[in-house]
PDB file of N, CA and C in Angstrom:
ATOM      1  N   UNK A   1       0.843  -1.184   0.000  1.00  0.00           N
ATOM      2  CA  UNK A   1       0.000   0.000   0.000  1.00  0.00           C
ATOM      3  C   UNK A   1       0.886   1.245   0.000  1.00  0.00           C
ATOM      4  N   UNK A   2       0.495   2.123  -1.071  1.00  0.00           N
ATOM      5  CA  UNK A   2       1.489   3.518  -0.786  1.00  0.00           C
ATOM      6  C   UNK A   2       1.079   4.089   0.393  1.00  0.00           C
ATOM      7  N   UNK A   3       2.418   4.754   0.747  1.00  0.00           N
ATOM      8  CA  UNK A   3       2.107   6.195   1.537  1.00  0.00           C
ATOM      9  C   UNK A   3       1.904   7.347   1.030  1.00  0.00           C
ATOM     10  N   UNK A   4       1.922   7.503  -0.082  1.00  0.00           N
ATOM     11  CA  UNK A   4       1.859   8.758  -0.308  1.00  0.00           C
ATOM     12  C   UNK A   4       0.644   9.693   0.224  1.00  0.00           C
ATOM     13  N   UNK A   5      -0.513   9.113  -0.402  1.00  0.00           N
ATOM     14  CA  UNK A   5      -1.573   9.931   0.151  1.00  0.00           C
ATOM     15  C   UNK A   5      -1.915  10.255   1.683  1.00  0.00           C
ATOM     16  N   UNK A   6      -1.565   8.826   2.192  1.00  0.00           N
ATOM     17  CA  UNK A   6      -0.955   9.264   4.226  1.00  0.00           C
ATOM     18  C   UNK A   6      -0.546  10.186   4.367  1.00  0.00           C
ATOM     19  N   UNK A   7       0.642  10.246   3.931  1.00  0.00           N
ATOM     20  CA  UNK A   7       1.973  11.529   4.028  1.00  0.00           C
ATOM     21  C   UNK A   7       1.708  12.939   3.854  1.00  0.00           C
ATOM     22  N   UNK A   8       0.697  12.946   2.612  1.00  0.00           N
ATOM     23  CA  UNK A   8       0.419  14.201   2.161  1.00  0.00           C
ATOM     24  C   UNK A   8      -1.021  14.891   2.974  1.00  0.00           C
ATOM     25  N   UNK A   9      -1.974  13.616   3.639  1.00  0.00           N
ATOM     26  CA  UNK A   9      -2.833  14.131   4.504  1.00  0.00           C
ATOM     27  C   UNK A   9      -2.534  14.535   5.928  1.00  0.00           C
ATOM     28  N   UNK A  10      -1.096  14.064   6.417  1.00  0.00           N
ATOM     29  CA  UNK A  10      -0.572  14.093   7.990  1.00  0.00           C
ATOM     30  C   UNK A  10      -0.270  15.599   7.427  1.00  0.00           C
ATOM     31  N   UNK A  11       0.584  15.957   6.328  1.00  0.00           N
ATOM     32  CA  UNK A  11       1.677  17.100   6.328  1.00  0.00           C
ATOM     33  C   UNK A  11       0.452  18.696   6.023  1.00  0.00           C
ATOM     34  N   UNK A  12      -0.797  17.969   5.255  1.00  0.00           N
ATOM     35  CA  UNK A  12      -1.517  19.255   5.116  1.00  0.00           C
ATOM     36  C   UNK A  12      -2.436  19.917   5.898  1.00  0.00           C
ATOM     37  N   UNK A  13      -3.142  18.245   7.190  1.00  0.00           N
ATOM     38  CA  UNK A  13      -3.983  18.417   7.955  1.00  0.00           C
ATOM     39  C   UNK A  13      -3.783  18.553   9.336  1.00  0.00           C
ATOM     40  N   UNK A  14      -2.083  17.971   9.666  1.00  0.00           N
ATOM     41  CA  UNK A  14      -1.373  17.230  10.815  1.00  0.00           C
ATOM     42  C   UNK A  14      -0.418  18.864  10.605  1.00  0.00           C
ATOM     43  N   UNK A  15       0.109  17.915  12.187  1.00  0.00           N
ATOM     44  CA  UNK A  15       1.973  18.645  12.042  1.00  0.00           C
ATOM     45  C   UNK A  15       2.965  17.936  11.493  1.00  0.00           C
ATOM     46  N   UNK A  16       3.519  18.325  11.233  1.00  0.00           N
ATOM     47  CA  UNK A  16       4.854  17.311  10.736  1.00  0.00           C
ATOM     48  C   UNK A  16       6.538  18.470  10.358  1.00  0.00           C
ATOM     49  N   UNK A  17       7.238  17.541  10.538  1.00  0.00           N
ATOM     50  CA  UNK A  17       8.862  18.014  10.552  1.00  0.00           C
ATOM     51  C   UNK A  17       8.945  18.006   9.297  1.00  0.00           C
ATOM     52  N   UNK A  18       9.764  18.423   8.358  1.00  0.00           N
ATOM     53  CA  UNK A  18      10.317  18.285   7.230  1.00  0.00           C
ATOM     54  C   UNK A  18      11.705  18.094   7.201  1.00  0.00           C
ATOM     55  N   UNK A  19      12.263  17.033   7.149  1.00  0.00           N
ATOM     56  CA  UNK A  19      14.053  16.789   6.371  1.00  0.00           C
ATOM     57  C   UNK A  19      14.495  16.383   8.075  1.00  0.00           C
ATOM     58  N   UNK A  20      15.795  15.783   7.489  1.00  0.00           N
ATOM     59  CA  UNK A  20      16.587  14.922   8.748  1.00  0.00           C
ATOM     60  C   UNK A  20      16.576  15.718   9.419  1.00  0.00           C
ATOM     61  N   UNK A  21      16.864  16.418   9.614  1.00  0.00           N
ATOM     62  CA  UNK A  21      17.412  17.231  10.984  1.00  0.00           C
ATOM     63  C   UNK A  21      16.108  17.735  12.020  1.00  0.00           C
ATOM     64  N   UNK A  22      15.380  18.041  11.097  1.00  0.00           N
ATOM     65  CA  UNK A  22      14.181  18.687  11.911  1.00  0.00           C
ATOM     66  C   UNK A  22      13.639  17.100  12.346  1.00  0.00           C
ATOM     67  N   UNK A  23      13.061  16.452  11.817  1.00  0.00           N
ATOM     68  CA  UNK A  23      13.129  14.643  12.400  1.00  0.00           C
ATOM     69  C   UNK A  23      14.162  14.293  13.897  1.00  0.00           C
ATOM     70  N   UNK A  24      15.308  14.444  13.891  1.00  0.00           N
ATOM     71  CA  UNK A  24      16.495  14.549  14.545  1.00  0.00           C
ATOM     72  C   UNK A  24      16.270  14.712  15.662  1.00  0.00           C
ATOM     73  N   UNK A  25      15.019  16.265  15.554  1.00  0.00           N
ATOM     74  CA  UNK A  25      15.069  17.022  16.468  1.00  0.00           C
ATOM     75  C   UNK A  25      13.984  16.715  17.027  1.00  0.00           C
ATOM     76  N   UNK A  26      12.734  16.094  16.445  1.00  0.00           N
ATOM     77  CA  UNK A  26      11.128  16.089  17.139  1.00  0.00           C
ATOM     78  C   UNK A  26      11.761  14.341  17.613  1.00  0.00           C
ATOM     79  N   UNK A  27      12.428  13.888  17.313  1.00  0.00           N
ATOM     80  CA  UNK A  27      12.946  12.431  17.942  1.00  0.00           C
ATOM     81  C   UNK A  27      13.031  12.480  19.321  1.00  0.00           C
ATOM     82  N   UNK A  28      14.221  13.858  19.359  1.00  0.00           N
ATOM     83  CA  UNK A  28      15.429  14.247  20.640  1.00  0.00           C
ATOM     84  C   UNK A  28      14.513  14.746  21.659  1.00  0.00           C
ATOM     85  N   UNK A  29      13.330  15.296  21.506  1.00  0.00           N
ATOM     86  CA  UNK A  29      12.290  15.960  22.214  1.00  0.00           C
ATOM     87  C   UNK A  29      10.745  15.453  22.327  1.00  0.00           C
ATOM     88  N   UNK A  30      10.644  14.239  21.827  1.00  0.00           N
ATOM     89  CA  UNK A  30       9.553  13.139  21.886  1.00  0.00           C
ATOM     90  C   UNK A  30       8.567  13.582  21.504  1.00  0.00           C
ATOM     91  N   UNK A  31       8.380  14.596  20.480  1.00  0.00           N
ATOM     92  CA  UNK A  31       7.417  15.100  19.822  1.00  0.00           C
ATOM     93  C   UNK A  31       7.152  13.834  18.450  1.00  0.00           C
ATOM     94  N   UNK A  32       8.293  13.507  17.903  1.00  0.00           N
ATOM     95  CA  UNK A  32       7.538  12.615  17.132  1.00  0.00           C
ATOM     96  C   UNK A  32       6.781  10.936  17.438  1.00  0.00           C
ATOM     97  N   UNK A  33       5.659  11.178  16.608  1.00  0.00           N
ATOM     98  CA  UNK A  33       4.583   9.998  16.552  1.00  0.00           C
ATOM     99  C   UNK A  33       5.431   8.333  15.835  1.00  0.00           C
ATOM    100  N   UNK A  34       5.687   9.362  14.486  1.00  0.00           N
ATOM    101  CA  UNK A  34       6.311   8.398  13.273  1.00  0.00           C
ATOM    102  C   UNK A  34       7.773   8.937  12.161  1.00  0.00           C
ATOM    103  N   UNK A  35       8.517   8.627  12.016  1.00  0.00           N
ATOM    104  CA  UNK A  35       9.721   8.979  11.356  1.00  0.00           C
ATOM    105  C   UNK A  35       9.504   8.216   9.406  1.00  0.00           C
ATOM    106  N   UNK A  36       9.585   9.152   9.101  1.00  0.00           N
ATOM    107  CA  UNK A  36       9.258   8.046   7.729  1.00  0.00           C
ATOM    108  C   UNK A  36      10.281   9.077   6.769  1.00  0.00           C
ATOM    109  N   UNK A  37      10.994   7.914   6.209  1.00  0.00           N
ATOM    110  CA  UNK A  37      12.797   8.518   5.465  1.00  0.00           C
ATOM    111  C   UNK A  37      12.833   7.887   4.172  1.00  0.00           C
ATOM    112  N   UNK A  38      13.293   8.173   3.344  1.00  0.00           N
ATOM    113  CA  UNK A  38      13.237   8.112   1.764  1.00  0.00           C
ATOM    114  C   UNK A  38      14.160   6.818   1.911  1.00  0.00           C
ATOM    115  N   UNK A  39      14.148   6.326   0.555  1.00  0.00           N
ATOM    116  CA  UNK A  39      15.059   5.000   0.456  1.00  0.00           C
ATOM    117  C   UNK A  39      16.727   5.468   0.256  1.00  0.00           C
ATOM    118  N   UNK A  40      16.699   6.711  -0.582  1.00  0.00           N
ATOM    119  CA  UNK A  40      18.099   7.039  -0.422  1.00  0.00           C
ATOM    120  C   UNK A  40      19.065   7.957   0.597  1.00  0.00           C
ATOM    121  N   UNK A  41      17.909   8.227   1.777  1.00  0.00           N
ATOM    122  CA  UNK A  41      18.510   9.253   3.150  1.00  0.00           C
ATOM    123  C   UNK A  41      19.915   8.364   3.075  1.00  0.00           C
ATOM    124  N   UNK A  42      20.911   9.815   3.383  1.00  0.00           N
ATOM    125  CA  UNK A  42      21.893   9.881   3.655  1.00  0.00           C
ATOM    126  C   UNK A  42      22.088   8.967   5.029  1.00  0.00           C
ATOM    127  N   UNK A  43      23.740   7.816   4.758  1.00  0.00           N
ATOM    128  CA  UNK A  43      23.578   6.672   5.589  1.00  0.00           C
ATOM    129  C   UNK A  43      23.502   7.472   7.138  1.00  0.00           C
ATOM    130  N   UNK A  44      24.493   8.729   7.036  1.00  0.00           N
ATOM    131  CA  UNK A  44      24.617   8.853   8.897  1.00  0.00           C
ATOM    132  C   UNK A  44      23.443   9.540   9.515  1.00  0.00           C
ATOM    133  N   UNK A  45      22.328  10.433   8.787  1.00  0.00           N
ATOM    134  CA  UNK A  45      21.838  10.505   9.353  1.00  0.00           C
ATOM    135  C   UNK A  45      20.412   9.452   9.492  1.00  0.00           C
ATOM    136  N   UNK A  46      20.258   8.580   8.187  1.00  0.00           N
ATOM    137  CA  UNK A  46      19.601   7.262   8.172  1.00  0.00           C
ATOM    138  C   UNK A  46      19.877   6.565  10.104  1.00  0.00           C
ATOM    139  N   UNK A  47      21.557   6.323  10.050  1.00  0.00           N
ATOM    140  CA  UNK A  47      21.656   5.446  11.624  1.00  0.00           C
ATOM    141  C   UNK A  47      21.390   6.407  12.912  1.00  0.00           C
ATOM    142  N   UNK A  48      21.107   7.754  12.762  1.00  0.00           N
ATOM    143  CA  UNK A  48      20.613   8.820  13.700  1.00  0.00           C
ATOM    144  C   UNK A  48      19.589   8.130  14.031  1.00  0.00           C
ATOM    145  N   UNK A  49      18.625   8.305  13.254  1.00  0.00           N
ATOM    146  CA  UNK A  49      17.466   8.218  12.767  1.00  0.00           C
ATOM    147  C   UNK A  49      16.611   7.532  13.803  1.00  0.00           C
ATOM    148  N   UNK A  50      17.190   5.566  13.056  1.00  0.00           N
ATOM    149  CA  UNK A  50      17.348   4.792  13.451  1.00  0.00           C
ATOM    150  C   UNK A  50      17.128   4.280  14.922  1.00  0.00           C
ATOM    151  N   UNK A  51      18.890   5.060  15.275  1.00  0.00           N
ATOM    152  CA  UNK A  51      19.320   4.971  16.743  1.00  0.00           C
ATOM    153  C   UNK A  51      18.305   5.769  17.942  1.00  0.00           C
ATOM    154  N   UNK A  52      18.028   6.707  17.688  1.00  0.00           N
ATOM    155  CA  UNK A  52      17.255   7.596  18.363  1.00  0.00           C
ATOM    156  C   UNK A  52      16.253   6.921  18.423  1.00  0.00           C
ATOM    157  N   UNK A  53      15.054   6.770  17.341  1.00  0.00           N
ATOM    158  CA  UNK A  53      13.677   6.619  17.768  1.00  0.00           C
ATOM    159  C   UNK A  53      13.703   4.828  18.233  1.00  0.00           C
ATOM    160  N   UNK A  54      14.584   3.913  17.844  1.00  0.00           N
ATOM    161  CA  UNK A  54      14.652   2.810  19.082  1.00  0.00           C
ATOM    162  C   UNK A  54      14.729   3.429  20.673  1.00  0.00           C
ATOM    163  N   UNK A  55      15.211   4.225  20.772  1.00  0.00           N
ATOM    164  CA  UNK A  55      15.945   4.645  22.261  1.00  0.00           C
ATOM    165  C   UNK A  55      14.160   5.209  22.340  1.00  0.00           C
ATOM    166  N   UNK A  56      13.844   6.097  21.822  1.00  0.00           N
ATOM    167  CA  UNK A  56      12.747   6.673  22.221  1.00  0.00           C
ATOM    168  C   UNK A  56      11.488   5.936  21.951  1.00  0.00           C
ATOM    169  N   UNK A  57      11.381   4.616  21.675  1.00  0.00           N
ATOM    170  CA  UNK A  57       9.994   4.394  21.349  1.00  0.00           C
ATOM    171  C   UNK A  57       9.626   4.692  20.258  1.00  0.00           C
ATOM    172  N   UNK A  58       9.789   4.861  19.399  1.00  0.00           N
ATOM    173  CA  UNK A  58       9.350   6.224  18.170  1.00  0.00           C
ATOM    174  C   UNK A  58       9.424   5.287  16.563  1.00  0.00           C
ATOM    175  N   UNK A  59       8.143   4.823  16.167  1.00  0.00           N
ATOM    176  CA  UNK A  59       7.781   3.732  14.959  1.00  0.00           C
ATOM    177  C   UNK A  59       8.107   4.599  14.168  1.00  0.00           C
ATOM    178  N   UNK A  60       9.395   4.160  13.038  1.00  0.00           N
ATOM    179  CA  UNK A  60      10.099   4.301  11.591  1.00  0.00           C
ATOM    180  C   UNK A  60       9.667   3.459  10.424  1.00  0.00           C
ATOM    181  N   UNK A  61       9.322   4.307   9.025  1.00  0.00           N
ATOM    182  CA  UNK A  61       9.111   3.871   8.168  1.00  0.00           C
ATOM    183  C   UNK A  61       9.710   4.456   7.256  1.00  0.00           C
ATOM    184  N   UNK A  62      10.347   3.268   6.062  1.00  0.00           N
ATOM    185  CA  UNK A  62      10.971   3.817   5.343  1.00  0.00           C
ATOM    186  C   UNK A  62       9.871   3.608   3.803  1.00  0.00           C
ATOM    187  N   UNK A  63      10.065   5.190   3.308  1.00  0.00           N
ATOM    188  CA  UNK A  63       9.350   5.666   1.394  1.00  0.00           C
ATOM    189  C   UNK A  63       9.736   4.835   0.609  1.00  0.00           C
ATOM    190  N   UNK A  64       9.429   3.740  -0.039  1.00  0.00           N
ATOM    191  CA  UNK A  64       9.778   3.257  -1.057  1.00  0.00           C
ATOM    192  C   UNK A  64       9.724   4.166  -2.459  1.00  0.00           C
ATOM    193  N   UNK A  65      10.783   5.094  -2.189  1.00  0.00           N
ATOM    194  CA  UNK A  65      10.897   6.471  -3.396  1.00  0.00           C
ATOM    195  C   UNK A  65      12.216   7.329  -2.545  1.00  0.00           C
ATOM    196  N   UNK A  66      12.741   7.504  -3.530  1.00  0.00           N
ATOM    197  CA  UNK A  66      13.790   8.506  -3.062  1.00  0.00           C
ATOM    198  C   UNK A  66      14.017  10.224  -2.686  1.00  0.00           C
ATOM    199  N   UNK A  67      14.534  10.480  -2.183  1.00  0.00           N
ATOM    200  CA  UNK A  67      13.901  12.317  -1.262  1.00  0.00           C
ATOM    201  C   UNK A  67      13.234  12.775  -2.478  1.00  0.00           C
ATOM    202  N   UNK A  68      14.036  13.328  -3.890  1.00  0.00           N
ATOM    203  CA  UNK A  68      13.320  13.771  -4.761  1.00  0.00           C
ATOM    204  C   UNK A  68      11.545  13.485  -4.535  1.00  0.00           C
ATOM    205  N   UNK A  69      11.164  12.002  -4.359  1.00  0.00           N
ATOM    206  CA  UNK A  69      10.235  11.351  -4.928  1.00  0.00           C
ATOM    207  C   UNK A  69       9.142  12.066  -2.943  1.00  0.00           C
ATOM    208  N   UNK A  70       9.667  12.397  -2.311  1.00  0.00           N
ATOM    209  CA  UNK A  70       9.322  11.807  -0.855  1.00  0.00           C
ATOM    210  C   UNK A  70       8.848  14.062  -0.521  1.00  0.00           C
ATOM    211  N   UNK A  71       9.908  14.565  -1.432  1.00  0.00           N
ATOM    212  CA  UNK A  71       9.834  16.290  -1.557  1.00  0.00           C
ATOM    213  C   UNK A  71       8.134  16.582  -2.107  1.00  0.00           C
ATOM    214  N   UNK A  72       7.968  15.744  -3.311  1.00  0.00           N
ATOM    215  CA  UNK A  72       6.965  15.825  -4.024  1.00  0.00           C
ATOM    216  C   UNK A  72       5.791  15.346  -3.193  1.00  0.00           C
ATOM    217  N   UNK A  73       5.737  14.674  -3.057  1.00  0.00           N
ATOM    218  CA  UNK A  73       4.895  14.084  -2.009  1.00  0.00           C
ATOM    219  C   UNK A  73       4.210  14.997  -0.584  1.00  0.00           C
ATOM    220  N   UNK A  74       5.249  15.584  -0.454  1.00  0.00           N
ATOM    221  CA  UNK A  74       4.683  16.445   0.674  1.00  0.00           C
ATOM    222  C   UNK A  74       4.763  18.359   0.219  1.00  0.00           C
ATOM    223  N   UNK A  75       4.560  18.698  -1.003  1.00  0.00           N
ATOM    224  CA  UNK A  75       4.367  19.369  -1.724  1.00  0.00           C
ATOM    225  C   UNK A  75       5.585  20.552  -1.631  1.00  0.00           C
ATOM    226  N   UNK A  76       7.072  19.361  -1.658  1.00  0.00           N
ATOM    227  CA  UNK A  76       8.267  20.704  -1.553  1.00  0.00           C
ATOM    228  C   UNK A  76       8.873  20.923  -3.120  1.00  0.00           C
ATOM    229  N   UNK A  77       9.189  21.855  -3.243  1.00  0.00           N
ATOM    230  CA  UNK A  77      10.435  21.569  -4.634  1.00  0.00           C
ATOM    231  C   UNK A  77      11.717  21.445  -4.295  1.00  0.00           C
ATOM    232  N   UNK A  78      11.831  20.161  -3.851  1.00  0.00           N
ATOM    233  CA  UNK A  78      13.853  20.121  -3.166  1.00  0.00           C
ATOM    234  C   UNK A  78      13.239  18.479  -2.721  1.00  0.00           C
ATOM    235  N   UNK A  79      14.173  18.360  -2.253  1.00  0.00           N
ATOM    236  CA  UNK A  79      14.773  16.865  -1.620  1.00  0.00           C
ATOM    237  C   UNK A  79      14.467  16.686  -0.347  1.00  0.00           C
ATOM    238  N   UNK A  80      13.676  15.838   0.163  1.00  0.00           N
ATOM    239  CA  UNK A  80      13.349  15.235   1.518  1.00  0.00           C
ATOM    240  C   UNK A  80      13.855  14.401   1.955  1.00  0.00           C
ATOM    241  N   UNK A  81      14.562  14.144   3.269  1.00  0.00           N
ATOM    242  CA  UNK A  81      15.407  12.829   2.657  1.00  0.00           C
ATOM    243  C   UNK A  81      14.078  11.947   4.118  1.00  0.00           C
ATOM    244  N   UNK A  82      13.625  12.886   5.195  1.00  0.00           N
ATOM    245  CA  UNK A  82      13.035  12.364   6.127  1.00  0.00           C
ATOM    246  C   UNK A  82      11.630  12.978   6.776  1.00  0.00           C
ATOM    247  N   UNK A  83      10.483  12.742   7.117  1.00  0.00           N
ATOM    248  CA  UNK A  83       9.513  13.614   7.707  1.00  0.00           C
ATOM    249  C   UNK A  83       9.015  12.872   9.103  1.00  0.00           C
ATOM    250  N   UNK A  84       9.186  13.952  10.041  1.00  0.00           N
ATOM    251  CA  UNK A  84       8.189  13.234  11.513  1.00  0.00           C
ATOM    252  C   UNK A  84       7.325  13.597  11.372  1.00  0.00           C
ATOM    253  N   UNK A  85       6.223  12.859  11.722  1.00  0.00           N
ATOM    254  CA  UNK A  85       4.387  13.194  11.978  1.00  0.00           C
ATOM    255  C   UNK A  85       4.705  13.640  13.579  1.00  0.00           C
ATOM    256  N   UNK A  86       4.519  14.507  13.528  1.00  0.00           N
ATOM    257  CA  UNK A  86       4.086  14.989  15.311  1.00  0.00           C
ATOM    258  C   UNK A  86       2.617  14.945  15.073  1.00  0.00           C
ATOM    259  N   UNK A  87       1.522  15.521  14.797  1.00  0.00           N
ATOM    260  CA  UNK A  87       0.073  15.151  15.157  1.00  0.00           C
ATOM    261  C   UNK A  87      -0.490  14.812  13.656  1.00  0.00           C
ATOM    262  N   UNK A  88      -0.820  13.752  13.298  1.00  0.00           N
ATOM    263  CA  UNK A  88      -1.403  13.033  11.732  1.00  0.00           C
ATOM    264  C   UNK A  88      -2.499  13.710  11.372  1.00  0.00           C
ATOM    265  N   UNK A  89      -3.184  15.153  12.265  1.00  0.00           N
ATOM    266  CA  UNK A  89      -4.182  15.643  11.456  1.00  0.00           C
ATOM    267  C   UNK A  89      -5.546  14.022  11.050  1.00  0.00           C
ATOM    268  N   UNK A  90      -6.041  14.685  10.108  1.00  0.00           N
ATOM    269  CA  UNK A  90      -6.562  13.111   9.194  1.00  0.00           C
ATOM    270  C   UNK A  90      -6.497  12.188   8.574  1.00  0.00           C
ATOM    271  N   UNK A  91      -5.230  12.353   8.793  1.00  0.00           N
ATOM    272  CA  UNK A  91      -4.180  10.762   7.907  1.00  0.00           C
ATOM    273  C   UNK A  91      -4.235  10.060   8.914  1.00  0.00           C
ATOM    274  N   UNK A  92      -4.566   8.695   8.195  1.00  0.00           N
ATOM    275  CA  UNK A  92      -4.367   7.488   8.858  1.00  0.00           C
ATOM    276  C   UNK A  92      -3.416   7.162   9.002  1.00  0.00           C
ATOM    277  N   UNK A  93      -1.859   7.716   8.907  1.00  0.00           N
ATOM    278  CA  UNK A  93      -0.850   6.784   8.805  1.00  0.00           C
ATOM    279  C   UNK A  93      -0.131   6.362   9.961  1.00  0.00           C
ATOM    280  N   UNK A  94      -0.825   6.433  10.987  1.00  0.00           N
ATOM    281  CA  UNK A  94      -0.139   6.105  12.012  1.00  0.00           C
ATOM    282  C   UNK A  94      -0.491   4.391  12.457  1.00  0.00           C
ATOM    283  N   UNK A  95      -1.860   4.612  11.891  1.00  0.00           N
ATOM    284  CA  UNK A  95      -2.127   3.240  12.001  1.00  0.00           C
ATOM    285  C   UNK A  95      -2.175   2.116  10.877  1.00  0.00           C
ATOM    286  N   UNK A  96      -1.344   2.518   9.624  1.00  0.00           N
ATOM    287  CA  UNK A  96      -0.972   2.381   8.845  1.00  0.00           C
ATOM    288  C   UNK A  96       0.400   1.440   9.388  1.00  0.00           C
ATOM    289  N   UNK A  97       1.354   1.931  10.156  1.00  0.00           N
ATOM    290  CA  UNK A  97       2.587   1.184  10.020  1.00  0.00           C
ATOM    291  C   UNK A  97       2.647   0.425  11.663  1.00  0.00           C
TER     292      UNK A  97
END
């Protein structure tokens, strides 16, 4: 099942982080719900990622599409490599993964 349409209902109706770092950061501060990272995120901050939301509890899913593909999706013109859902709005995708 895609995510896309999840993704794009958490990011328009929900809160959500945009790109590793801001992810990084709603991890480090237990704001995020869900971590969901493109297939080609960069490896170190991919094992951030990773490492963190094990430590925190915090369910990761990875885009079968690469940032390009993951930017579009959540209506950027640039490269995404990662997005946290802090509140899913009307997307189901939390109960999705």
């Amino acid at each position: 099942m895609s995510l896309n349409q999840p993704i794009a209902s958490a990011v328009n109706t929900g809160e959500c982080k945009i790109g590793a770092k801001s992810s990084i950061d709603a991890i480090k501060t237990g704001k995020a719900q869900l971590v969901v990272f493109a297939a080609n995120c960069p490896k170190n901050e991919l094992e951030d990622i990773v490492h963190l939301a094990k430590l925190a509890e915090i369910k990761i899913q990875k885009f079968e599409g690469t940032s390009w593909d993951l930017g579009e999706v959540v209506g950027k013109p640039f490269m995404v490599s990662a997005i946290a859902v802090i509140k899913p709005g009307d997307s189901k995708i939390l109960k999705m993964v």
